[in-house]
Every structure is written in C-alpha cells, then in structure tokens.
C-alpha atoms as a PDB file:
ATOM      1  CA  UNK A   1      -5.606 -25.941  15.112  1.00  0.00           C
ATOM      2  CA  UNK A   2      -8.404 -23.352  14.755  1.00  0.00           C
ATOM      3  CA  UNK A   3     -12.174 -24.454  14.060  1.00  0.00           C
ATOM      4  CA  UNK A   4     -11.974 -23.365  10.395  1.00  0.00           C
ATOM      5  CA  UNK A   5      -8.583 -25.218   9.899  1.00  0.00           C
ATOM      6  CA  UNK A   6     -10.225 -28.794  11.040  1.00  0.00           C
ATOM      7  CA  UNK A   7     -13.561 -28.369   9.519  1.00  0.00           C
ATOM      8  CA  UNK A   8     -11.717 -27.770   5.890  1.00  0.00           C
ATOM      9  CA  UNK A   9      -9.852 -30.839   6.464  1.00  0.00           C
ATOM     10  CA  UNK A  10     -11.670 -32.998   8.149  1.00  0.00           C
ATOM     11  CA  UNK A  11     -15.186 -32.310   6.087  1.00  0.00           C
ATOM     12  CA  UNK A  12     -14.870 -34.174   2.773  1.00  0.00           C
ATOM     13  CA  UNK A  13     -13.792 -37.416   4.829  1.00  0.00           C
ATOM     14  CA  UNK A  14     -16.877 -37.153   7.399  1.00  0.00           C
ATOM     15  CA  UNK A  15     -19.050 -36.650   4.513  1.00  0.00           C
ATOM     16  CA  UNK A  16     -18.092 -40.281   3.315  1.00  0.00           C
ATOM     17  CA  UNK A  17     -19.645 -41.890   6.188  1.00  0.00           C
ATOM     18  CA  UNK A  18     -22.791 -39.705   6.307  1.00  0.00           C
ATOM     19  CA  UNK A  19     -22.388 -37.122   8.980  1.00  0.00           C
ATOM     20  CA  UNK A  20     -23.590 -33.787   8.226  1.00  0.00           C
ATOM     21  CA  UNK A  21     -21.206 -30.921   7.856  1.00  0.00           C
ATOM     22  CA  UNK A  22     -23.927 -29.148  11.014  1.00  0.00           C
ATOM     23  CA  UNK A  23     -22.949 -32.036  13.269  1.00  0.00           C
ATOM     24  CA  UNK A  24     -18.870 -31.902  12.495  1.00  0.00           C
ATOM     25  CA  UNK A  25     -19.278 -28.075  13.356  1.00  0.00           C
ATOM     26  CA  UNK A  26     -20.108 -29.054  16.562  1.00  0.00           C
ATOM     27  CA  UNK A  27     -17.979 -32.184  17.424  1.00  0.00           C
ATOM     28  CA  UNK A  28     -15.052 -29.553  16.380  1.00  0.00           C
ATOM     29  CA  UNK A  29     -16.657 -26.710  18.676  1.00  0.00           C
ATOM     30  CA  UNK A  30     -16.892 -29.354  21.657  1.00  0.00           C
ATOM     31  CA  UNK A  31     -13.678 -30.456  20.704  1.00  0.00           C
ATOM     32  CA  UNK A  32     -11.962 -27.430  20.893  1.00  0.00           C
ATOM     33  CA  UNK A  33     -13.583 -26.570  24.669  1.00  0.00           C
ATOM     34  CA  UNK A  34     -12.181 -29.587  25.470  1.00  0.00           C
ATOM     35  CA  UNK A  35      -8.510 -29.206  24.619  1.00  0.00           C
ATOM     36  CA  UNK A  36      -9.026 -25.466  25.650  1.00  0.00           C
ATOM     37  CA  UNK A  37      -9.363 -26.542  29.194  1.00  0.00           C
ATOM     38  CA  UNK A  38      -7.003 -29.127  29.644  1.00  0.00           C
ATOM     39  CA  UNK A  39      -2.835 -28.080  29.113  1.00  0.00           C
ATOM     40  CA  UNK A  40      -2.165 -32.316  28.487  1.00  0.00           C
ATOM     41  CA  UNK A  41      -4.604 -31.843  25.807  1.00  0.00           C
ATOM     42  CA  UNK A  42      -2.974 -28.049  24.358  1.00  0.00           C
ATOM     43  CA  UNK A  43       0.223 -29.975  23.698  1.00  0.00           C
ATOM     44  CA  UNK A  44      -1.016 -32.832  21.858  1.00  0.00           C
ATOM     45  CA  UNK A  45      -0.383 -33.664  18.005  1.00  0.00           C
ATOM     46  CA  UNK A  46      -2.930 -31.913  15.786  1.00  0.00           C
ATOM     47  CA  UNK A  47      -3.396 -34.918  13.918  1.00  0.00           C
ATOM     48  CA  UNK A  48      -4.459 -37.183  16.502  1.00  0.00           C
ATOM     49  CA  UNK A  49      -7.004 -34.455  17.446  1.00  0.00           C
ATOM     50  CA  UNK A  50      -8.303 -34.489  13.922  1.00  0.00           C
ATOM     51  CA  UNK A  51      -7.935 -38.448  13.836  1.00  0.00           C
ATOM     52  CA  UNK A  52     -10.505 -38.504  17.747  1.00  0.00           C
ATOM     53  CA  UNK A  53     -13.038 -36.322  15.998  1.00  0.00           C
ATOM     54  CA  UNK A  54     -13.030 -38.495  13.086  1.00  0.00           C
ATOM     55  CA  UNK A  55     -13.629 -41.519  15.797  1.00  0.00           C
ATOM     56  CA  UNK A  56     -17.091 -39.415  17.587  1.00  0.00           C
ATOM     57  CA  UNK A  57     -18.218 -38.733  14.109  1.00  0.00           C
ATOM     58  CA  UNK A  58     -17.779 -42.387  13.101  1.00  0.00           C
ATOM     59  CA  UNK A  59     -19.146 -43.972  16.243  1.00  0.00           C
ATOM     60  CA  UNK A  60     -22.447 -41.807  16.173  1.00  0.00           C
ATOM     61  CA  UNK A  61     -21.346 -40.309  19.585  1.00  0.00           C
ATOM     62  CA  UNK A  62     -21.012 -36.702  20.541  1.00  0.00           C
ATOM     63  CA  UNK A  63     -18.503 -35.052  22.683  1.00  0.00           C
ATOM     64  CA  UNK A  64     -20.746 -32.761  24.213  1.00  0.00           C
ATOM     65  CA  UNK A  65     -20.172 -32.035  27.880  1.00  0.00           C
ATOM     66  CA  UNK A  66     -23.579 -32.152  28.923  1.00  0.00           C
ATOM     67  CA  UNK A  67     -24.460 -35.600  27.117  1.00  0.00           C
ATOM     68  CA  UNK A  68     -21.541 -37.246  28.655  1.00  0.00           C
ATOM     69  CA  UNK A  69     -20.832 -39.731  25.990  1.00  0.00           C
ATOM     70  CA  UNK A  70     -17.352 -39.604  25.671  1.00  0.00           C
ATOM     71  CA  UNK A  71     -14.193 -37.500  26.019  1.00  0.00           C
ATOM     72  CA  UNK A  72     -10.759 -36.578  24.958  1.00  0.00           C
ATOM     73  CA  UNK A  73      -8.469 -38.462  26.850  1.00  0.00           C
ATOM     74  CA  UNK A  74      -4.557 -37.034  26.485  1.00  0.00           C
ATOM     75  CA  UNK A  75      -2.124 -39.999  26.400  1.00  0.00           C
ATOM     76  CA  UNK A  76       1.522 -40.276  25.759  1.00  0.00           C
ATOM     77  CA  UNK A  77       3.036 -41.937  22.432  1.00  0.00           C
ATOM     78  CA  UNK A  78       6.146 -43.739  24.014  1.00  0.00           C
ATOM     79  CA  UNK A  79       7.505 -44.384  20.498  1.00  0.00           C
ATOM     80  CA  UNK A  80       6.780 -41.159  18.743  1.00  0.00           C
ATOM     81  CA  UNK A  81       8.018 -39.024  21.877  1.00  0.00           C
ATOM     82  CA  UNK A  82       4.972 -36.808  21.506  1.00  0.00           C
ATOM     83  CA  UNK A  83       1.259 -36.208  23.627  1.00  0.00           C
ATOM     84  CA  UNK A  84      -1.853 -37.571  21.580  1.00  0.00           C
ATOM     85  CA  UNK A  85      -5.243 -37.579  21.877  1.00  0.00           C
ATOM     86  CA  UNK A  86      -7.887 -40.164  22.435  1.00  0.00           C
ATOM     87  CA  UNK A  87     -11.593 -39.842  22.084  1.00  0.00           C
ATOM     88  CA  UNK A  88     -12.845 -42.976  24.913  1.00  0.00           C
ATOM     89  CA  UNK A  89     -16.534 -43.372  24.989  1.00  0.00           C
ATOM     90  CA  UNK A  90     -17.958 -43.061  28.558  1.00  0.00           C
ATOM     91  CA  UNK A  91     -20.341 -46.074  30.360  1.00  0.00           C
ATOM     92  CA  UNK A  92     -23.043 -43.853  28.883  1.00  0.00           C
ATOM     93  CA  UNK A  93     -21.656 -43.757  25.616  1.00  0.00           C
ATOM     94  CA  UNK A  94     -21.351 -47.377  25.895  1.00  0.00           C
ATOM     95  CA  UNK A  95     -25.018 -48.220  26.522  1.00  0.00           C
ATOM     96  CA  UNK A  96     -26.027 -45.637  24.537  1.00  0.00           C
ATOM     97  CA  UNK A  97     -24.675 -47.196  21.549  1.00  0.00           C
ATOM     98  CA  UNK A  98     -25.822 -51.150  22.259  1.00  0.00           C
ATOM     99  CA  UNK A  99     -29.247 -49.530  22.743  1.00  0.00           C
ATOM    100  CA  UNK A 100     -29.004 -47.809  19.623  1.00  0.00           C
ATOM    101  CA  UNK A 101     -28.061 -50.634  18.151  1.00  0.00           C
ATOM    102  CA  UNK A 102     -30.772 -53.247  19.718  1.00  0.00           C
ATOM    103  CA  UNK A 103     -28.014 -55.197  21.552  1.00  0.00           C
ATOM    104  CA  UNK A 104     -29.792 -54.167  24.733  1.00  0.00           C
ATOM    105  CA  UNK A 105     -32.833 -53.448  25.344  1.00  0.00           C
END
C-alpha cells in the first residue's frame, strides 16, 4: 500500500483515539521503511499492516528506528495461509510505557 493509500484509510479511525493526523504521517512513513527493507514483511497482508499501525498509534509508541520502541515483526497465519504483520513493542518500549504510565518509577 502506498503512504497516501493508508493515511486515507487509516486517519478517521486514529482520530477517534486522539492521535494527530502529523504523528500517523509518520508511524506510516516509519512503517513503510520498515516493510521496504524486509522481503517477509513486502509479502504480508495489507490489512494487518494497517491493523500494526493502528496498534503504535494506540499504544502511544512510535516505530521509529532510532527510538527503538518497537517493530514490525512478519509472522505466518497458519489458518489463513498468508504472511502478516505484527507491531511487538521492544524492552524499551516496554519501560517506556510503565514509566509513562507511573507503574515504575
């Protein structure tokens, strides 16, 4: 899916939740680096793409490569037959959200 593509659809549904259409423009362009260097993640299902950016934006994480929060992981969907994506949060995504959240201090 192109940039335009999954900011149309996925924009009215982040907006819900409160993220700003600046930050989805992002998560997509991080997003898209990601599946643009990995071939697992090239053949994946568009809609569990859309579905993992949905998941950062919901979370309050970011995919950025430099943050290191979390990534897109490519998995295979034994019933379905077909590759997916899955955005897993990384240990510093982890403890950046129970400090965020005043689990931890």
């Amino acid at each position: 899916m192109k940039n335009q593509e999954l900011k149309n659809t996925l924009l009215p549904r982040v907006k819900e939740i409160g993220v700003s259409e600046q930050t989805l423009s992002k998560e997509i362009s991080f997003a898209l680096q990601h599946v643009n260097k990995n071939q697992q993640l090239k053949k994946a299902d568009g809609t569990s793409v859309m579905q993992s950016i949905m998941n950062v934006c919901q979370v309050g994480l970011s995919l950025n490569p430099v943050q290191k929060l979390g990534y897109l992981v490519p998995r295979w969907d034994s019933l379905k037959k077909i590759n997916t994506v899955a955005f897993e949060p990384s240990y510093q995504g982890l403890v950046k959200l129970l400090t965020d959240s005043g689990s931890v201090s």
